[in-house]
N, C-alpha and C. Protein backbone atom coordinates (compact mmCIF):
# COMPACT_ATOMS: atom_id res chain seq x y z
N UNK A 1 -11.25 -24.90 -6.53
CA UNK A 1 -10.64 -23.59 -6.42
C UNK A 1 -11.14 -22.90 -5.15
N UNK A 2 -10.00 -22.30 -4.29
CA UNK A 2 -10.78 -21.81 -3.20
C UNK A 2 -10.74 -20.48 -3.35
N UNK A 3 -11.89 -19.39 -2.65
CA UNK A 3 -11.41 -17.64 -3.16
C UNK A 3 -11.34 -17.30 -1.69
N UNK A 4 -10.45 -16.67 -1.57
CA UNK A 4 -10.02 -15.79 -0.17
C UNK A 4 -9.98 -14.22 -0.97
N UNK A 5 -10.77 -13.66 0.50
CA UNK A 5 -10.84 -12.12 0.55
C UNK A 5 -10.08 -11.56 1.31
N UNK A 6 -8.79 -11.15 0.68
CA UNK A 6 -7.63 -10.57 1.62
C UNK A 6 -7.75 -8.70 1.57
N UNK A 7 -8.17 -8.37 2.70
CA UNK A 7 -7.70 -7.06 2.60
C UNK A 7 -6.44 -6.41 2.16
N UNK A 8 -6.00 -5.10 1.70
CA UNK A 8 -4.59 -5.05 0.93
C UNK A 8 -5.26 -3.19 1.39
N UNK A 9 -4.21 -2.57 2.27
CA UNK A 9 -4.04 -1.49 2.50
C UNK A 9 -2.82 -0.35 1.65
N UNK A 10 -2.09 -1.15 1.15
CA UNK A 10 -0.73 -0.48 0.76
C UNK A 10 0.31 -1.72 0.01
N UNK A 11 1.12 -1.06 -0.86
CA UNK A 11 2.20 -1.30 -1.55
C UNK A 11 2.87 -2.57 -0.53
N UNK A 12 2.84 -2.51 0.29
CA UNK A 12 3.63 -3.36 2.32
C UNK A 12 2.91 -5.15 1.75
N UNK A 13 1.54 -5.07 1.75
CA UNK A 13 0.42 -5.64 2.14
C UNK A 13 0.46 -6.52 0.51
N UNK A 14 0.58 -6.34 -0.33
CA UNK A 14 0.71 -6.64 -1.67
C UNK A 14 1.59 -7.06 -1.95
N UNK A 15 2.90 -7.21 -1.99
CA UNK A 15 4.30 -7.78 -1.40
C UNK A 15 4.39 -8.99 -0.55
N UNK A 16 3.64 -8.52 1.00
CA UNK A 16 3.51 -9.94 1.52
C UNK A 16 2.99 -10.73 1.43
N UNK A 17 1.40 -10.19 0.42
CA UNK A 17 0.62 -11.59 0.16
C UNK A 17 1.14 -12.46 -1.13
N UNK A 18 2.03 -11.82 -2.22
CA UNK A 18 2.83 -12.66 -3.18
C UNK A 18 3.63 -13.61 -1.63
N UNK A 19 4.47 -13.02 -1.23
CA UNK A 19 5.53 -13.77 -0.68
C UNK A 19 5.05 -15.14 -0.01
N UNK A 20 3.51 -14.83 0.83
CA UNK A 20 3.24 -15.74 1.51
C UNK A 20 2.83 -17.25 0.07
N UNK A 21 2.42 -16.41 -0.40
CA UNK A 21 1.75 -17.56 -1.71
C UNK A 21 2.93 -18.32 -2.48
N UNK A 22 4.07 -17.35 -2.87
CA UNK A 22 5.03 -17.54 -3.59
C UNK A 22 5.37 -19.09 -2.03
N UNK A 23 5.77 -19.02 -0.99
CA UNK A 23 5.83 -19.80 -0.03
C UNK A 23 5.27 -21.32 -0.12
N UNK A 24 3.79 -20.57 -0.02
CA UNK A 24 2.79 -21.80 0.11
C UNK A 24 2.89 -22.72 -1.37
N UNK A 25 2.68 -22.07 -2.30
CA UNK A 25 3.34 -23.00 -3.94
C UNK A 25 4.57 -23.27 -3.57
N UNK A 26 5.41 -23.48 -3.16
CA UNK A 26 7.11 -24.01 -3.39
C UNK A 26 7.27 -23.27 -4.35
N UNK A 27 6.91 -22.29 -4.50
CA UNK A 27 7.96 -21.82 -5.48
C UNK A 27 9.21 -20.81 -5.33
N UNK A 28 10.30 -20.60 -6.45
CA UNK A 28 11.59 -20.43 -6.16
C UNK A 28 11.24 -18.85 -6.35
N UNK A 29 12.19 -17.62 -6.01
CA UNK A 29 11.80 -16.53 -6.20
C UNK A 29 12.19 -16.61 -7.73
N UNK A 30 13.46 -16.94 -8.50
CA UNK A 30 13.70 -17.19 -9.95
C UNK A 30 12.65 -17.77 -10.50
N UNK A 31 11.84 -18.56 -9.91
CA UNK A 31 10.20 -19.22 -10.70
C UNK A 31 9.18 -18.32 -10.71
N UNK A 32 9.01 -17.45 -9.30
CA UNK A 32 8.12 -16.50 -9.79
C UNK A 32 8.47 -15.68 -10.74
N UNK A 33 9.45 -15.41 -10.97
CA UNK A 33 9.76 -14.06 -11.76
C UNK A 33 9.66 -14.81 -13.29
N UNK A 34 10.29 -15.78 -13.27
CA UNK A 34 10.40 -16.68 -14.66
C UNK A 34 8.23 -16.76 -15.04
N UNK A 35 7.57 -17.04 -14.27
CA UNK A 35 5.96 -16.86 -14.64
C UNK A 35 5.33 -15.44 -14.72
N UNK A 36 6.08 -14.67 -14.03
CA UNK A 36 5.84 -13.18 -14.23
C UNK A 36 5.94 -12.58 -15.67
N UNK A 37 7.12 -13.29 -15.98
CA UNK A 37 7.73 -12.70 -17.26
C UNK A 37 8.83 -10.76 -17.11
N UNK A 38 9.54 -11.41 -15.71
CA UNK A 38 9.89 -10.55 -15.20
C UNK A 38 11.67 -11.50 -14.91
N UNK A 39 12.58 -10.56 -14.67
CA UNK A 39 14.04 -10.85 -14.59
C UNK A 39 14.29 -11.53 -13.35
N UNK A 40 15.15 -12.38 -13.01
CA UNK A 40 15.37 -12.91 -11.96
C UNK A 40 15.85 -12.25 -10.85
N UNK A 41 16.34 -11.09 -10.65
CA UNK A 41 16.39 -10.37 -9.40
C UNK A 41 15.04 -9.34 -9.37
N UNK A 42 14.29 -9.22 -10.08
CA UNK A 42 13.28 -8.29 -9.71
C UNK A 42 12.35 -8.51 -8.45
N UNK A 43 12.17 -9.55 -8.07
CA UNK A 43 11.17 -9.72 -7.11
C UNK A 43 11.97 -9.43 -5.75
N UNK A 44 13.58 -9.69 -5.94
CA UNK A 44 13.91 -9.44 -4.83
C UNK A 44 14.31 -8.13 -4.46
N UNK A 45 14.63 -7.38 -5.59
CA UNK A 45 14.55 -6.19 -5.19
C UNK A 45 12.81 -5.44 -4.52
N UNK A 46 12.08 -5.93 -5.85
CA UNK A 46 10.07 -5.40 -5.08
C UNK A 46 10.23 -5.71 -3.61
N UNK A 47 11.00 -6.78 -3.07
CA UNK A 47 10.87 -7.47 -1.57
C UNK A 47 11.82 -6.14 -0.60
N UNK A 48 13.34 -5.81 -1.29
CA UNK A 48 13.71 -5.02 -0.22
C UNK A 48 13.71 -3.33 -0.76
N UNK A 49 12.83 -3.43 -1.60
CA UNK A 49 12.51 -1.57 -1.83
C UNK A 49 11.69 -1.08 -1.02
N UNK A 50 11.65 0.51 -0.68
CA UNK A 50 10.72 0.67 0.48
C UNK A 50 10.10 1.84 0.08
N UNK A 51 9.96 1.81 -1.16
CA UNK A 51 9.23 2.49 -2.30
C UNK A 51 7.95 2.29 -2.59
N UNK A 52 7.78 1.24 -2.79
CA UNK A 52 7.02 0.20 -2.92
C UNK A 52 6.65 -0.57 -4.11
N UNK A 53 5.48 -0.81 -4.44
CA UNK A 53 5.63 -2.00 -5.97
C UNK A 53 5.13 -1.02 -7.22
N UNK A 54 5.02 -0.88 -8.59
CA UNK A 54 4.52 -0.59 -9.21
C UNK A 54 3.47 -1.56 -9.75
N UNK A 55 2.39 -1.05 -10.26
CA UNK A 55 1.17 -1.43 -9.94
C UNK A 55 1.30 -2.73 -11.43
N UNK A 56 2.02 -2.77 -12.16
CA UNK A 56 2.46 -3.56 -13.34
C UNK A 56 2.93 -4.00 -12.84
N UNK A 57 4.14 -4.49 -12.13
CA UNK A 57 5.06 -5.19 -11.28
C UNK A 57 3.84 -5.93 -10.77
N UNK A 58 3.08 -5.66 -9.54
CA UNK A 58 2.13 -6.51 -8.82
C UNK A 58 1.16 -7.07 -9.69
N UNK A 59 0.99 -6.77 -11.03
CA UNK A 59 -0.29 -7.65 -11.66
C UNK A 59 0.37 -8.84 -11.91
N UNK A 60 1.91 -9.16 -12.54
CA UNK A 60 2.29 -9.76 -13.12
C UNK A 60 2.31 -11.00 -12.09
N UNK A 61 2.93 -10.50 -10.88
CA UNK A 61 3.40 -11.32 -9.48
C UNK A 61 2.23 -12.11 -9.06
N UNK A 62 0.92 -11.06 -9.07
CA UNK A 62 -0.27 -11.65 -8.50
C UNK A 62 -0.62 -12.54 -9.48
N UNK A 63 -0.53 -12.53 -11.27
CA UNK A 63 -0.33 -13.49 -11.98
C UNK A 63 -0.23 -14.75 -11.97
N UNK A 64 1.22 -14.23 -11.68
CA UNK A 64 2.09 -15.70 -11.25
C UNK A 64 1.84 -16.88 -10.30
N UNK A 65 1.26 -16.52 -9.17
CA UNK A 65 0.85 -16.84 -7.98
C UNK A 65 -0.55 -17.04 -8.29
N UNK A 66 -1.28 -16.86 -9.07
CA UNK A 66 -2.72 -17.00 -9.63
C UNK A 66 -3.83 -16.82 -8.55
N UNK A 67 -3.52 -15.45 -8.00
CA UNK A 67 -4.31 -14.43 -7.39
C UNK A 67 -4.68 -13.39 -8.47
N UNK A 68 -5.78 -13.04 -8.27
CA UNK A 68 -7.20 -11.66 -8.78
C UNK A 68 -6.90 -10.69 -7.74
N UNK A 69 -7.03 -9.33 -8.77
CA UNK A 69 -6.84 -8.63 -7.68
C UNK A 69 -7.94 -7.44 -8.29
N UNK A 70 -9.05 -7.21 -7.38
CA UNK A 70 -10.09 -5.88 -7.32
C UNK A 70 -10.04 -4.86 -6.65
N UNK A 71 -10.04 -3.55 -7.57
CA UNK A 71 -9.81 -2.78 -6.62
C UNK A 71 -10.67 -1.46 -6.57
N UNK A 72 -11.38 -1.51 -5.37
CA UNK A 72 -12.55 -0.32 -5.03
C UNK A 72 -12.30 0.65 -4.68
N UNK A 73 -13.12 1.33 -5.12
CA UNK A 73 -12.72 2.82 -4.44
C UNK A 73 -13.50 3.12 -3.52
N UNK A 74 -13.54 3.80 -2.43
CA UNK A 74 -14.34 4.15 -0.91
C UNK A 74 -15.08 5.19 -1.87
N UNK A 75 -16.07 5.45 -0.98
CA UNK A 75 -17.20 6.59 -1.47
C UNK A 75 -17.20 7.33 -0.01
């Protein structure tokens, strides 16, 4: 198992690191969503909304893609 420490600034940044992963697995956008437990156009809409993700939406995705995701708060 390898662990990468990806910085994640914004809703933008969280999106592209599913996409790149969703990529690197071969997987189909209908497969991620089918492991999400999410509908088959949802990911493509998360991809062209400029809203950005809801934070349930991205657990499921990062799920899927079997990325951890921690999140700190600055002091």
């Amino acid at each position: 198992m390898t662990t990468r420490i990806v910085a994640i600034e914004g809703a933008d940044d969280i999106v592209r690191f599913i996409e790149k992963e969703r990529v690197r697995q071969g997987l189909s956008q209908r497969k991620l969503c089918a492991s999400a437990g999410l509908s088959h156009g949802a990911y493509w809409f998360v991809k062209q909304s400029t809203g950005g993700i809801q934070l349930d939406t991205a657990l499921r995705l990062l799920n899927a893609v079997g990325a951890d995701i921690l999140i700190e708060q600055e002091q």
